[in-house]
Each structure stands twice: as structure tokens, then as C-alpha cells.
N, C-alpha and C. Protein backbone atom coordinates (compact mmCIF):
# COMPACT_ATOMS: atom_id res chain seq x y z
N UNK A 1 128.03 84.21 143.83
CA UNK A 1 126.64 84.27 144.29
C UNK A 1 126.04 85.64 143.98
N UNK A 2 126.73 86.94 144.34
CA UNK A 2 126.39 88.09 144.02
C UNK A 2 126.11 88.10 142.35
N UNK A 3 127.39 87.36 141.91
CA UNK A 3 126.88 87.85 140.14
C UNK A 3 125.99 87.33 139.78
N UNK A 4 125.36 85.77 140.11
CA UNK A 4 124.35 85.15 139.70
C UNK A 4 122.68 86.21 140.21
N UNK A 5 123.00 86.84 141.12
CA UNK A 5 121.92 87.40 141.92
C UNK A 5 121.48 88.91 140.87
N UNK A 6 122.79 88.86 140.33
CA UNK A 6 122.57 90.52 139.54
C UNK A 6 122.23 90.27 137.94
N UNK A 7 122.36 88.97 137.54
CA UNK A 7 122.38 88.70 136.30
C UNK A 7 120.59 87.94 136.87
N UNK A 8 119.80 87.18 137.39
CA UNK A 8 118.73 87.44 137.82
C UNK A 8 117.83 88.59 137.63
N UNK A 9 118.59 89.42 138.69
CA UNK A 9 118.07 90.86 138.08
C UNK A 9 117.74 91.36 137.02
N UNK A 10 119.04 91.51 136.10
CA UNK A 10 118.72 92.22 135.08
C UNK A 10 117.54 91.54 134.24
N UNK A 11 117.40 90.10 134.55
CA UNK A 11 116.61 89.34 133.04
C UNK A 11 115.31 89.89 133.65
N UNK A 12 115.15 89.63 134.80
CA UNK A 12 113.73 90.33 135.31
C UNK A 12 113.53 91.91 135.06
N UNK A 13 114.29 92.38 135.00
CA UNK A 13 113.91 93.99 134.56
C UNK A 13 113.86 93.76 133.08
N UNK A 14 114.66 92.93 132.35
CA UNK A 14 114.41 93.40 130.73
C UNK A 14 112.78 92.68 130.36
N UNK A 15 112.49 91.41 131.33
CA UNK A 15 111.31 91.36 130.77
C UNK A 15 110.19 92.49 131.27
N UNK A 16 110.07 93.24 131.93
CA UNK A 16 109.75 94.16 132.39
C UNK A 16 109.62 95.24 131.71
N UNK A 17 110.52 95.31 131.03
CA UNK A 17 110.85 96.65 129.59
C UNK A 17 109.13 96.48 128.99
N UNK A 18 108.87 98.07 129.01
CA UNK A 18 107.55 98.24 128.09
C UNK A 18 108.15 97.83 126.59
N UNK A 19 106.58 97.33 126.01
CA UNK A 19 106.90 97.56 125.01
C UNK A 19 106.39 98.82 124.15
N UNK A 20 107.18 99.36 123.01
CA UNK A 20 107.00 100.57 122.47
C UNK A 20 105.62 100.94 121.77
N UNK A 21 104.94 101.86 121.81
CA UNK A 21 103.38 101.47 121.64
C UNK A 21 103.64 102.90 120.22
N UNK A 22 103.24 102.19 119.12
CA UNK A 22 103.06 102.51 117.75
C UNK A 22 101.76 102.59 116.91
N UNK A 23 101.72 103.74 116.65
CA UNK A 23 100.20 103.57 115.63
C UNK A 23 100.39 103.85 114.39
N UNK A 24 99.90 103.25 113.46
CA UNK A 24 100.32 103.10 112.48
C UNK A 24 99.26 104.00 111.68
N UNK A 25 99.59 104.66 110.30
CA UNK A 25 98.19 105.56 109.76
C UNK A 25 98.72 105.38 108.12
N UNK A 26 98.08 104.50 107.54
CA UNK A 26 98.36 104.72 106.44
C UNK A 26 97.42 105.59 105.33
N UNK A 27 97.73 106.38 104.56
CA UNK A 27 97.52 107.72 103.69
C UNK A 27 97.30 107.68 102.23
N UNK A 28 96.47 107.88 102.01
CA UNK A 28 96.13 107.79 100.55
C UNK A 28 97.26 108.57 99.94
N UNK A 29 97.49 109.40 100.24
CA UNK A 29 97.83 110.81 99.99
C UNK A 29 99.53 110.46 100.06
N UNK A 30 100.78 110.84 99.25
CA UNK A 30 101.79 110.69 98.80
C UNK A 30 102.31 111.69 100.34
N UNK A 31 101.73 112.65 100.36
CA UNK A 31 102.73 113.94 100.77
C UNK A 31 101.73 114.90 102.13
N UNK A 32 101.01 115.25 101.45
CA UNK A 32 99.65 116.16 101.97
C UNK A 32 99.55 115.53 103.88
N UNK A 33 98.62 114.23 103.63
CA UNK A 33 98.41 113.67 104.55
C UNK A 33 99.83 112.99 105.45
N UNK A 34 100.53 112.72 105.04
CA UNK A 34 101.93 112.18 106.24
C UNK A 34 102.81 113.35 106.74
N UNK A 35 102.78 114.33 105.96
CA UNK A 35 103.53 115.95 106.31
C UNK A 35 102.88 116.08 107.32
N UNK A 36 101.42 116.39 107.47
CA UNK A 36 101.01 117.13 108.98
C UNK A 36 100.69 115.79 109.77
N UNK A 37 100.31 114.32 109.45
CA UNK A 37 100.45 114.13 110.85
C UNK A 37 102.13 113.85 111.50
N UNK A 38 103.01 112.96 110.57
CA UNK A 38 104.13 113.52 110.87
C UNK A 38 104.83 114.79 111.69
N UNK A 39 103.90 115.84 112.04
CA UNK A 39 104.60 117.00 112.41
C UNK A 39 103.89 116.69 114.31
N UNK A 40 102.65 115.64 114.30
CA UNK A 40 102.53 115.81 115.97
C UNK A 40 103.84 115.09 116.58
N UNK A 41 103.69 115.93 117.79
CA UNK A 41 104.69 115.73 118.79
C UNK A 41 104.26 114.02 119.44
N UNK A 42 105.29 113.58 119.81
CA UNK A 42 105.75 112.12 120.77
C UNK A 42 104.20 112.69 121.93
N UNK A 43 103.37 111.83 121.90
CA UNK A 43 102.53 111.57 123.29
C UNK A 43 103.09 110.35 124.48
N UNK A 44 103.71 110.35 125.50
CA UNK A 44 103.94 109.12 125.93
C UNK A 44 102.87 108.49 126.59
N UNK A 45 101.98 109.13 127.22
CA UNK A 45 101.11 108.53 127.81
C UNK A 45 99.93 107.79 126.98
N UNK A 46 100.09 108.14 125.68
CA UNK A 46 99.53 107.52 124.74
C UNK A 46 100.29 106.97 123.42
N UNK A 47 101.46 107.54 123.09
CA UNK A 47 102.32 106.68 121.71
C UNK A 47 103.76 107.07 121.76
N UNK A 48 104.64 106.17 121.66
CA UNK A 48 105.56 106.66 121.66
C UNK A 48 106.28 106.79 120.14
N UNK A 49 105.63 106.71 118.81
CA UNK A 49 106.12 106.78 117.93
C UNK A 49 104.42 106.38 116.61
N UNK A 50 105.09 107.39 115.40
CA UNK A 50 103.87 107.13 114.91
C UNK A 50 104.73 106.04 113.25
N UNK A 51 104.23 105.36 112.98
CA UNK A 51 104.64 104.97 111.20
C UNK A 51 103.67 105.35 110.38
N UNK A 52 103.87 106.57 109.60
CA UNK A 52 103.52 107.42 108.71
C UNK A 52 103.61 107.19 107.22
N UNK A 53 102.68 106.04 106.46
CA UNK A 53 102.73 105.61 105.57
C UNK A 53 102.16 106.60 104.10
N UNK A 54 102.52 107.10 103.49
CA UNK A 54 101.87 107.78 102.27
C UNK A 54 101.71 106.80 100.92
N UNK A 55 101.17 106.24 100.08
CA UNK A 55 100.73 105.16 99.56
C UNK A 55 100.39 106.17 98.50
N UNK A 56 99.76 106.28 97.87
CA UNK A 56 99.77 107.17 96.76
C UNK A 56 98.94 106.75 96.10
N UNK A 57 97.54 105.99 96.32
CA UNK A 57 96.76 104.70 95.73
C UNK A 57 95.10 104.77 95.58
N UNK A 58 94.29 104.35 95.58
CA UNK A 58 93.29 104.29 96.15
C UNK A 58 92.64 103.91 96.99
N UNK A 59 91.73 104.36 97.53
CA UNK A 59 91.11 103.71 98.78
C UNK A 59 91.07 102.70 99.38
N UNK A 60 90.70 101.25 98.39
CA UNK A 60 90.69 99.89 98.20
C UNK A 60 92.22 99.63 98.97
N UNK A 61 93.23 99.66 97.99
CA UNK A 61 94.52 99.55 98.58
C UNK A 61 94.99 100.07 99.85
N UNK A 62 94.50 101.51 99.95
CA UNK A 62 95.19 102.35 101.35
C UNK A 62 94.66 101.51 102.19
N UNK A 63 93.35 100.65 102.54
CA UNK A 63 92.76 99.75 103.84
C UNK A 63 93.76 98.51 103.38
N UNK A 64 93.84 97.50 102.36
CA UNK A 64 94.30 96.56 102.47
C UNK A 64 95.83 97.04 103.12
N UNK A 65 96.65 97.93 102.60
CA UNK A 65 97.95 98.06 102.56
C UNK A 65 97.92 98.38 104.36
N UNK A 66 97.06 98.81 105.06
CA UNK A 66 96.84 98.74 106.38
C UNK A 66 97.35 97.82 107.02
N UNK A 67 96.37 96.93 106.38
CA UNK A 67 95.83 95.23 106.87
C UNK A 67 97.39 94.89 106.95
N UNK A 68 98.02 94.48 105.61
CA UNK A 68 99.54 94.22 105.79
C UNK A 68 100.78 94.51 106.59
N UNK A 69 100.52 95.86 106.60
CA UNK A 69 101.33 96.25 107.24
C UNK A 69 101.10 95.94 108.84
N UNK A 70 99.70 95.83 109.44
CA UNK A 70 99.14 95.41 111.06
C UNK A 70 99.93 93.96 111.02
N UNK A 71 99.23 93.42 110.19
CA UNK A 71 99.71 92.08 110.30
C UNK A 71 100.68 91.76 110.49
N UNK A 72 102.13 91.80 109.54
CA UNK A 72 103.31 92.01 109.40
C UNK A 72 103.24 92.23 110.67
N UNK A 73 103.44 93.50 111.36
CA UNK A 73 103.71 93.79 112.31
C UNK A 73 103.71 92.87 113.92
N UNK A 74 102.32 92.40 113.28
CA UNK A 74 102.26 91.33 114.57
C UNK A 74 103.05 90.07 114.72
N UNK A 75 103.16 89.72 113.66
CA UNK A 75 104.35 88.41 113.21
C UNK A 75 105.60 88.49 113.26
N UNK A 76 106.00 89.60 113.50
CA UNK A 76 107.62 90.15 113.43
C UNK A 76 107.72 90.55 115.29
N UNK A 77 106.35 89.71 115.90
CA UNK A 77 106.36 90.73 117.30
C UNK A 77 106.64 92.36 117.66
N UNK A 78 106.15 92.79 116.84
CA UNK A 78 106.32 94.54 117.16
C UNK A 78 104.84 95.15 116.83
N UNK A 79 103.74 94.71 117.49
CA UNK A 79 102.34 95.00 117.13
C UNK A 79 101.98 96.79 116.83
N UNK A 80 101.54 97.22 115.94
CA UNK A 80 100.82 98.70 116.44
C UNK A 80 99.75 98.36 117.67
N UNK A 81 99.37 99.80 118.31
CA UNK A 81 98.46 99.48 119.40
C UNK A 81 97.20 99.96 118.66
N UNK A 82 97.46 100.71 117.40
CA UNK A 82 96.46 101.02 116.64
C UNK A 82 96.31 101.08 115.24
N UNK A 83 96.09 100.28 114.06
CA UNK A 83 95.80 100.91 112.77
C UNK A 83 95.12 101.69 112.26
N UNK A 84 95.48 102.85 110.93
CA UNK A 84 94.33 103.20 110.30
C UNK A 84 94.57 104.06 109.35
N UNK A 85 93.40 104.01 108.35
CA UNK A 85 93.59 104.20 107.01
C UNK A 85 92.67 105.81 106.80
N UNK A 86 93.53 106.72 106.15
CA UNK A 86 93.03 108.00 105.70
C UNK A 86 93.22 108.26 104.24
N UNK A 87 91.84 108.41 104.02
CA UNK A 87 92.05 108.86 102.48
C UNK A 87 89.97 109.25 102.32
N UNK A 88 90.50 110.05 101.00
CA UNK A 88 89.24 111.22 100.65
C UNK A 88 88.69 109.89 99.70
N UNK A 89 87.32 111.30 99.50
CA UNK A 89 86.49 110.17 98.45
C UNK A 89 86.88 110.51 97.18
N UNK A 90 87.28 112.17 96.52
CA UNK A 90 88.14 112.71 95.66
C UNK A 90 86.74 112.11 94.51
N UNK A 91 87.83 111.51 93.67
CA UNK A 91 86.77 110.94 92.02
C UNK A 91 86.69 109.72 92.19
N UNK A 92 87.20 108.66 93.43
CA UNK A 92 86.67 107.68 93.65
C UNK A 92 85.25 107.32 93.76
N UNK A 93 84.89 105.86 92.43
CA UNK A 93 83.59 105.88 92.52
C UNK A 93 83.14 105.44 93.91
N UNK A 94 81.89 105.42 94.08
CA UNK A 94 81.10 105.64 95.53
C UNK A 94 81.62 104.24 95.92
N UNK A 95 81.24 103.15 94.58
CA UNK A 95 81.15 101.47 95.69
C UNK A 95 82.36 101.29 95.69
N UNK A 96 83.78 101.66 95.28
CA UNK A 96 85.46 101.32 95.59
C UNK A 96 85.24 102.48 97.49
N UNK A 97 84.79 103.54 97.65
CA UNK A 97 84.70 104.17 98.81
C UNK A 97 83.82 103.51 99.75
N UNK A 98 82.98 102.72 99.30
CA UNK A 98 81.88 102.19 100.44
C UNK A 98 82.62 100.73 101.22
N UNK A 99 83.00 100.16 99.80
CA UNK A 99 83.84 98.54 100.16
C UNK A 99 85.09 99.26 100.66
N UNK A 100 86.37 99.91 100.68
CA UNK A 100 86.90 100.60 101.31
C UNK A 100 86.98 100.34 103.61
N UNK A 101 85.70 101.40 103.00
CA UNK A 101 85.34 101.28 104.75
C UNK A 101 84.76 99.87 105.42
N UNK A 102 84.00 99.17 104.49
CA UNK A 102 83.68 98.11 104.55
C UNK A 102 84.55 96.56 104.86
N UNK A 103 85.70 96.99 104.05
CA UNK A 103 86.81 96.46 104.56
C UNK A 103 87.29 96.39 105.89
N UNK A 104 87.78 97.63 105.87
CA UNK A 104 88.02 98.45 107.00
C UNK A 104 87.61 97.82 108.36
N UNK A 105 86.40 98.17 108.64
CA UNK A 105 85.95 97.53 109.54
C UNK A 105 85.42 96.38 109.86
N UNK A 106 85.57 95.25 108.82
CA UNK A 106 85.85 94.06 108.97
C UNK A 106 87.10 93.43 109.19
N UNK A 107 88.26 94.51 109.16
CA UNK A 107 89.07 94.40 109.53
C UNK A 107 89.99 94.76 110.88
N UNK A 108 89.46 95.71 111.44
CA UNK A 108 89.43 96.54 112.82
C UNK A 108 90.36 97.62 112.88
N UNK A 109 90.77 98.04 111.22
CA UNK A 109 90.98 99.14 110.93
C UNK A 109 90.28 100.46 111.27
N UNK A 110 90.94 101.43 111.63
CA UNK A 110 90.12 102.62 112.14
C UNK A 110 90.20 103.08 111.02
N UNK A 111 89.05 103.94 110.37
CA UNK A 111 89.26 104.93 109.24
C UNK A 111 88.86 106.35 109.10
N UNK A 112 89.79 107.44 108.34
CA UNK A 112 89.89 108.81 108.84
C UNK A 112 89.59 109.22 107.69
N UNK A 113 88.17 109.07 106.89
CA UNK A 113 87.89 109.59 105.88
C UNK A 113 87.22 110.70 105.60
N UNK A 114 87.29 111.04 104.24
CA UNK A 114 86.59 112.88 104.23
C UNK A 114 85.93 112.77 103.10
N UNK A 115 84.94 113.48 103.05
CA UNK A 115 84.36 113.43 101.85
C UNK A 115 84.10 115.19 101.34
N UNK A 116 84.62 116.12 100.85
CA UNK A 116 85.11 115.46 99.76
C UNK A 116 86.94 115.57 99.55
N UNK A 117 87.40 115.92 100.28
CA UNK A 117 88.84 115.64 100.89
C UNK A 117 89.28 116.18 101.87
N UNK A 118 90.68 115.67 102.30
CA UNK A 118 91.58 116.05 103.35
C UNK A 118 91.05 117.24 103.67
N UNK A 119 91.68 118.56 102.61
CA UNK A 119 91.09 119.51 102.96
C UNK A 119 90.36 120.38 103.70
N UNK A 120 89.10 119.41 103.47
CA UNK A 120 87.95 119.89 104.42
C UNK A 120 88.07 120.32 106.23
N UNK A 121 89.14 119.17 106.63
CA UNK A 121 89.55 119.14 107.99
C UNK A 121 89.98 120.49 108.35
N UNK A 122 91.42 120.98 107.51
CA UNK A 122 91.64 122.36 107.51
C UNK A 122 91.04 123.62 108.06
N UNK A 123 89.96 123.33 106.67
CA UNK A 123 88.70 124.58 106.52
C UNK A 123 88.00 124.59 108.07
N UNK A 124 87.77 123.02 108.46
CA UNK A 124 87.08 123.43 109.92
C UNK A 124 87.76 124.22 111.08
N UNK A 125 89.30 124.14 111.22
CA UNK A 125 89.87 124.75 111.85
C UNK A 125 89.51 126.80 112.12
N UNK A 126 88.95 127.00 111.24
CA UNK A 126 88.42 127.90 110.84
C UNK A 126 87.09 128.75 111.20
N UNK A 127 86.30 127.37 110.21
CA UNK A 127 84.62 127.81 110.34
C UNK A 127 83.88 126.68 110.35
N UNK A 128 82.62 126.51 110.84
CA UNK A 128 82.42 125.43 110.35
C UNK A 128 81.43 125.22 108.76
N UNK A 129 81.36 124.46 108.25
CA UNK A 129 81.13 124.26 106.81
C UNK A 129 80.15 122.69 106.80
N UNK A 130 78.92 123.15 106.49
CA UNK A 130 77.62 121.96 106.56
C UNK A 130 77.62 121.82 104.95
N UNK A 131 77.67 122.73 103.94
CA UNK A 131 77.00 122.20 102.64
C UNK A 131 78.80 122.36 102.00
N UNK A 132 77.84 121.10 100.73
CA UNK A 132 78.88 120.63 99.49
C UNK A 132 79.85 121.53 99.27
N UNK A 133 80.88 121.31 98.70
CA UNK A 133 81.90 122.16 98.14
C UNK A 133 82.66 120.87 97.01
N UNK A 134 83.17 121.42 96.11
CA UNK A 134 83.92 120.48 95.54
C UNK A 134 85.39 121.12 95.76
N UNK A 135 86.93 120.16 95.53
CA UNK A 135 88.09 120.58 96.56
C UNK A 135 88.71 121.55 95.94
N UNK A 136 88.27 122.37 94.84
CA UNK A 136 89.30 123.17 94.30
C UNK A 136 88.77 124.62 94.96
N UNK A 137 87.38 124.75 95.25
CA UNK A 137 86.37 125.47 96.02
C UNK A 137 87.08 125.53 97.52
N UNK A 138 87.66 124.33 98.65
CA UNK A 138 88.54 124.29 99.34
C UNK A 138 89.89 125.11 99.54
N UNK A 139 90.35 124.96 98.27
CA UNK A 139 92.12 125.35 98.01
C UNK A 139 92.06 126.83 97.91
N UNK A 140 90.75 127.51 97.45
CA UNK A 140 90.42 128.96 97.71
C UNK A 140 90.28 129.38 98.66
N UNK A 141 89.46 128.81 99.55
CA UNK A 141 89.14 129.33 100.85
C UNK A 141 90.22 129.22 101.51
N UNK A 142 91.66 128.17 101.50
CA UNK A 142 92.16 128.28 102.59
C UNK A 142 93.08 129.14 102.31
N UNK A 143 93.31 129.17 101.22
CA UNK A 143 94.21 130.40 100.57
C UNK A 143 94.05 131.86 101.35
N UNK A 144 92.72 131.94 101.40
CA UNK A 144 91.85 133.42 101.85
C UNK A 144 92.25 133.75 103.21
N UNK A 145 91.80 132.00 103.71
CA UNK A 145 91.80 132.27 105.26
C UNK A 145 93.37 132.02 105.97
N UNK A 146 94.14 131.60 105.29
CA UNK A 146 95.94 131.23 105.25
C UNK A 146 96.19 132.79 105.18
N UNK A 147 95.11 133.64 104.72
CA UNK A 147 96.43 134.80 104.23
C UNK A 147 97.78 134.41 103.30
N UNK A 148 97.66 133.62 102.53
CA UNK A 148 98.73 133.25 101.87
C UNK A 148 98.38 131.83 100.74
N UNK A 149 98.94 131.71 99.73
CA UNK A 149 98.62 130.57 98.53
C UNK A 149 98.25 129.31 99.31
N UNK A 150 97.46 128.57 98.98
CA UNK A 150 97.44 127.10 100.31
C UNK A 150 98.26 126.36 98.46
N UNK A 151 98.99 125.72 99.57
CA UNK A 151 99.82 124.42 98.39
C UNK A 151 99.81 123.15 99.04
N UNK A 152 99.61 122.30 98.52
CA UNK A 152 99.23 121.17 98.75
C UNK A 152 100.17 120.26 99.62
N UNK A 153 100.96 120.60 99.04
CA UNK A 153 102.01 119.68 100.21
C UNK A 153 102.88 120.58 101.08
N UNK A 154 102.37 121.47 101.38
CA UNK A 154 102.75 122.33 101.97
C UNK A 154 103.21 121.70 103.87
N UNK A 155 104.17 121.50 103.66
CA UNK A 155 104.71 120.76 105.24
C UNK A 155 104.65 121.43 106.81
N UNK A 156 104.14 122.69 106.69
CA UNK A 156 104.01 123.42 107.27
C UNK A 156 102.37 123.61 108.07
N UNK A 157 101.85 122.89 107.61
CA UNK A 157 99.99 123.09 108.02
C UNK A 157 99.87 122.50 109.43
N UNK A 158 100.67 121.51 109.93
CA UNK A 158 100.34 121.51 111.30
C UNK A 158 100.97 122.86 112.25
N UNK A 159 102.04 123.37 112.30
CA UNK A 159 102.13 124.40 112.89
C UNK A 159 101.34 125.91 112.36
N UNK A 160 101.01 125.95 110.89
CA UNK A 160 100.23 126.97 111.02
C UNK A 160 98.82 126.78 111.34
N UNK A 161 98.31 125.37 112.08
CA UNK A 161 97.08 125.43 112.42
C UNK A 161 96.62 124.62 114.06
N UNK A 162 97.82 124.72 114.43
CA UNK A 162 97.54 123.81 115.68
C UNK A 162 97.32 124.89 116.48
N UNK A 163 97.23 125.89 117.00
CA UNK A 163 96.17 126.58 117.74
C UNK A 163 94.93 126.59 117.80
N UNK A 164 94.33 126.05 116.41
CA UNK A 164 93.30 125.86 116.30
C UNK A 164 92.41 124.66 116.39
N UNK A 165 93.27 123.85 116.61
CA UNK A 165 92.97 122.12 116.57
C UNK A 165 91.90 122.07 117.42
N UNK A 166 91.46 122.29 118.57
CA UNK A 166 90.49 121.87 119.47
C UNK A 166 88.98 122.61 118.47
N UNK A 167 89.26 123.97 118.06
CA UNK A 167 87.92 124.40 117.46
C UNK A 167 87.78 123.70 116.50
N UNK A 168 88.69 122.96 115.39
CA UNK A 168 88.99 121.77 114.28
C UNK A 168 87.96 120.78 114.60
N UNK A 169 88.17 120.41 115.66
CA UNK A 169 87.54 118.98 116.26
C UNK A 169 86.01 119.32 116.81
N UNK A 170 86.16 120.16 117.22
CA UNK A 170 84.38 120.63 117.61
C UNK A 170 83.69 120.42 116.73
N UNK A 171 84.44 121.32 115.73
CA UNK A 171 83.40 121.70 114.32
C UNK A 171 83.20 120.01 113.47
N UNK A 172 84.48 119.66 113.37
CA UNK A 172 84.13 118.49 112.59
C UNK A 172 83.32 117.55 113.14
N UNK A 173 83.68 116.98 114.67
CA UNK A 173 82.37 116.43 115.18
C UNK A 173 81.26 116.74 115.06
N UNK A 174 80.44 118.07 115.01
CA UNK A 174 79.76 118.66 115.44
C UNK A 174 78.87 118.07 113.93
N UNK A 175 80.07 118.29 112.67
CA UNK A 175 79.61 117.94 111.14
C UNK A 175 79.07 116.55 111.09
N UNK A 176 80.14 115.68 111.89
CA UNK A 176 79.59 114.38 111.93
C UNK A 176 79.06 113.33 111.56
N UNK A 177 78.08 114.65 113.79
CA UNK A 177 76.82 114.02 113.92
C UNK A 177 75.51 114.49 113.16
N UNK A 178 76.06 115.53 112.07
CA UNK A 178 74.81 115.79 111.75
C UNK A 178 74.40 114.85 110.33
N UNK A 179 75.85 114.40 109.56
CA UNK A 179 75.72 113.74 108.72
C UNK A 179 75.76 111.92 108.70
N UNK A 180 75.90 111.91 109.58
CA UNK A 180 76.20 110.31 109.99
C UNK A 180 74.54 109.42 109.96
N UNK A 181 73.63 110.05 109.93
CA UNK A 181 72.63 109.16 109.67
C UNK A 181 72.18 109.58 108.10
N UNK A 182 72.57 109.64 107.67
CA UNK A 182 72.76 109.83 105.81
C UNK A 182 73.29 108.79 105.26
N UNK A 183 72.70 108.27 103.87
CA UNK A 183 73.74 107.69 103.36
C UNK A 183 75.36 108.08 103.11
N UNK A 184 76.09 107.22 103.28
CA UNK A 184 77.69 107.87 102.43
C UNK A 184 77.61 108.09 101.45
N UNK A 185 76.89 108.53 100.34
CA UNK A 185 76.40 109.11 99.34
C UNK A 185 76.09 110.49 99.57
N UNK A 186 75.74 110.61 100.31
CA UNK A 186 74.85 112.14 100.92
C UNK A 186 75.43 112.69 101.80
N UNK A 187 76.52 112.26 102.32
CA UNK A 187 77.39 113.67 103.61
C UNK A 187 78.16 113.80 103.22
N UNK A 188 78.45 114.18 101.98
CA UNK A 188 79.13 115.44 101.41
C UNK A 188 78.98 116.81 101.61
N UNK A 189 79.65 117.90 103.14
CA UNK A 189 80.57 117.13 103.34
C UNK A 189 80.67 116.44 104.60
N UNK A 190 82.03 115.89 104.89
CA UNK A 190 81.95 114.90 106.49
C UNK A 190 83.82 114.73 106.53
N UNK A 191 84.08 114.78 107.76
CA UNK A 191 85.87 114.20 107.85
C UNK A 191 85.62 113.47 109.56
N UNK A 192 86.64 111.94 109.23
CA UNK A 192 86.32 111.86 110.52
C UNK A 192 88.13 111.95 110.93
N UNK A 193 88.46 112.68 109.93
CA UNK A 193 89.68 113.03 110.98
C UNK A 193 89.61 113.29 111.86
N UNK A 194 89.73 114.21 112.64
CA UNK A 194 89.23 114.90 114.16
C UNK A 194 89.14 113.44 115.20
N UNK A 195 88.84 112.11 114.81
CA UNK A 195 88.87 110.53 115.53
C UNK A 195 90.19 110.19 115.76
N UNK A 196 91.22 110.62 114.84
CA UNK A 196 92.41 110.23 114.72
C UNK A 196 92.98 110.80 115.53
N UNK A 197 93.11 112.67 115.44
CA UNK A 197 93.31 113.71 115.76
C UNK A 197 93.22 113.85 117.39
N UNK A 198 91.90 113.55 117.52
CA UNK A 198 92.01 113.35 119.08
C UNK A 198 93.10 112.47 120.25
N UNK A 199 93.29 111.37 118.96
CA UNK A 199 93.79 110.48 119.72
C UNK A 199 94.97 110.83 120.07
N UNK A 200 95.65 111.19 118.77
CA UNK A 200 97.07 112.17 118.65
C UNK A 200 97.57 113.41 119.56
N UNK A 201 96.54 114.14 120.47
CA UNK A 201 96.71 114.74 120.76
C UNK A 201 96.15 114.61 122.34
């Protein structure tokens, strides 16, 4: 009677077991983009694990390859609690970047895009930055403001910039809202990393 009473038990506590809450971010970007978010720390009260996809592709693909991977996920019963797709506008033409997001959010993909790349997020950590730059104009400045060569896949950019993350997020919000009633043609520049970022942190 006791063992039947404890084997009871346990099935009621295992259905009880949380389940593991995963967000998924898939990355245009091979290296660049999965190095630093890869480097945030475990949130429990918000994630207990991130899947850090680098795709190496274009825009078009980085949202679909999302989609698959959410999906998948849900069919295998192991849901993310969140998807989403990061990648720049770079030399992507405008309408592969517009259908992109367009996707995206016909899909309920979140998206962490920059125009005119990753980069830019960086630089806000910094200063903030309202007019154009093109990204090689970027790779100087952070060089300047790094005190040291900025390299691209440099695995190290979340710890040399997470002191600064909250002024990161000001500034980039702050960029936004000023560009968000523009065409996506015209807020060059804009990152809505800092959406992701928040969440992460």
C-alpha cells in the first residue's frame, strides 16, 4: 500500500516538472552574431537555455530557417517560448529585406534587424549615431572606441561591452523611435536588437 502510494507520488510530481523554456535566435551571421549572444548568462526567471543558430544565408532563408526550426520544435514536443531571426540589410536588395520581415511577421517570428549591420548595435553602446554610415565606416569606429583592432568574429564583444548594455539599449531605442515612421528604405541607420537584448537580460 505504501509503495503504491509513493509510486502515485512520484507520477504526480513528474507531471509537475516545468517544462524547459528555450528561445531560439536564428543568425544570418556564421560567427559574429551567435558568439555574443551565446556569451549571455542562463536567465531563469525568464530562459533557461538559448539555441544559437548561425546560418550563414540570407535574410529570406534566416526567417524561413526560423519557421522550421519553431515548428520542428513543436512537433517533437519541446516548443521554444520564443523565435527569432537576426540579420543586417548588408547588400541585400531592399524587396529580399522587406519580404524577409514580412515573412516574419506573418509568421510570429520576432525580428532583430539592423540596417546597415550588426555592428551598428555595438557603436550604440558607446554613442549614439542618427545618420548613415556604411559598415566598413563602423569597423573604424569601433576599432577607435575598442582601443584595439575590432575583428569580426571576435568572441569576446559581449564581455568587452556588457557594462554598457543598458546605455546600448537607450540609445538604440531612442534610434528607433525616431526612425520607425520612415520607410525601411530610409532608416538607415536603425537595429532592433536592443528587443532581443532586453529580453535576454
Amino acid at each position: 500500500m505504501a509503495h503504491e502510494k509513493r509510486s502515485v507520488t512520484l507520477k504526480r510530481s513528474s507531471k509537475r516538472k516545468r517544462q524547459l523554456r528555450k528561445i531560439l535566435i536564428v543568425c544570418e551571421g556564421e560567427k559574429t552574431e551567435p558568439a555574443y549572444f551565446k556569451s549571455f548568462p542562463e536567465k531563469p526567471d525568464v530562459f533557461d537555455s538559448l539555441d544559437v543558430q548561425g546560418i550563414g544565408n540570407n535574410t529570406v532563408f534566416v526567417v524561413k530557417k526560423a519557421i522550421e526550426l519553431r515548428d520542428k520544435a513543436v512537433k517533437t514536443g519541446t516548443p521554444y517560448i520564443e523565435a527569432w531571426a537576426v540579420f543586417d540589410k548588408d547588400d541585400f536588395s531592399q524587396k529580399d529585406f522587406e519580404e524577409a520581415i514580412k515573412i516574419a511577421v506573418e509568421n510570429k517570428i520576432h525580428v532583430a534587424y539592423s540596417i546597415e549591420c550588426f555592428e551598428l548595435w555595438y557603436l550604440l553602446h558607446f554613442n549614439y549615431y542618427n545618420t548613415a554610415m556604411h559598415r566598413n565606416d563602423y569597423f573604424d569606429k569601433l576599432s577607435a572606441l575598442l582601443k584595439q583592432k575590432y575583428e569580426k568574429n571576435n568572441e569576446n564583444m559581449y564581455s568587452l561591452l556588457k557594462t554598457r548594455i543598458d546605455t546600448a539599449i537607450k540609445n538604440a531605442s531612442k534610434l528607433h523611435v525616431r526612425q520607425m515612421s520612415l520607410p525601411l528604405s530610409e532608416q538607415n541607420p536603425v537595429t532592433l536588437v536592443y528587443e532581443l537584448v532586453q529580453k535576454l537580460k
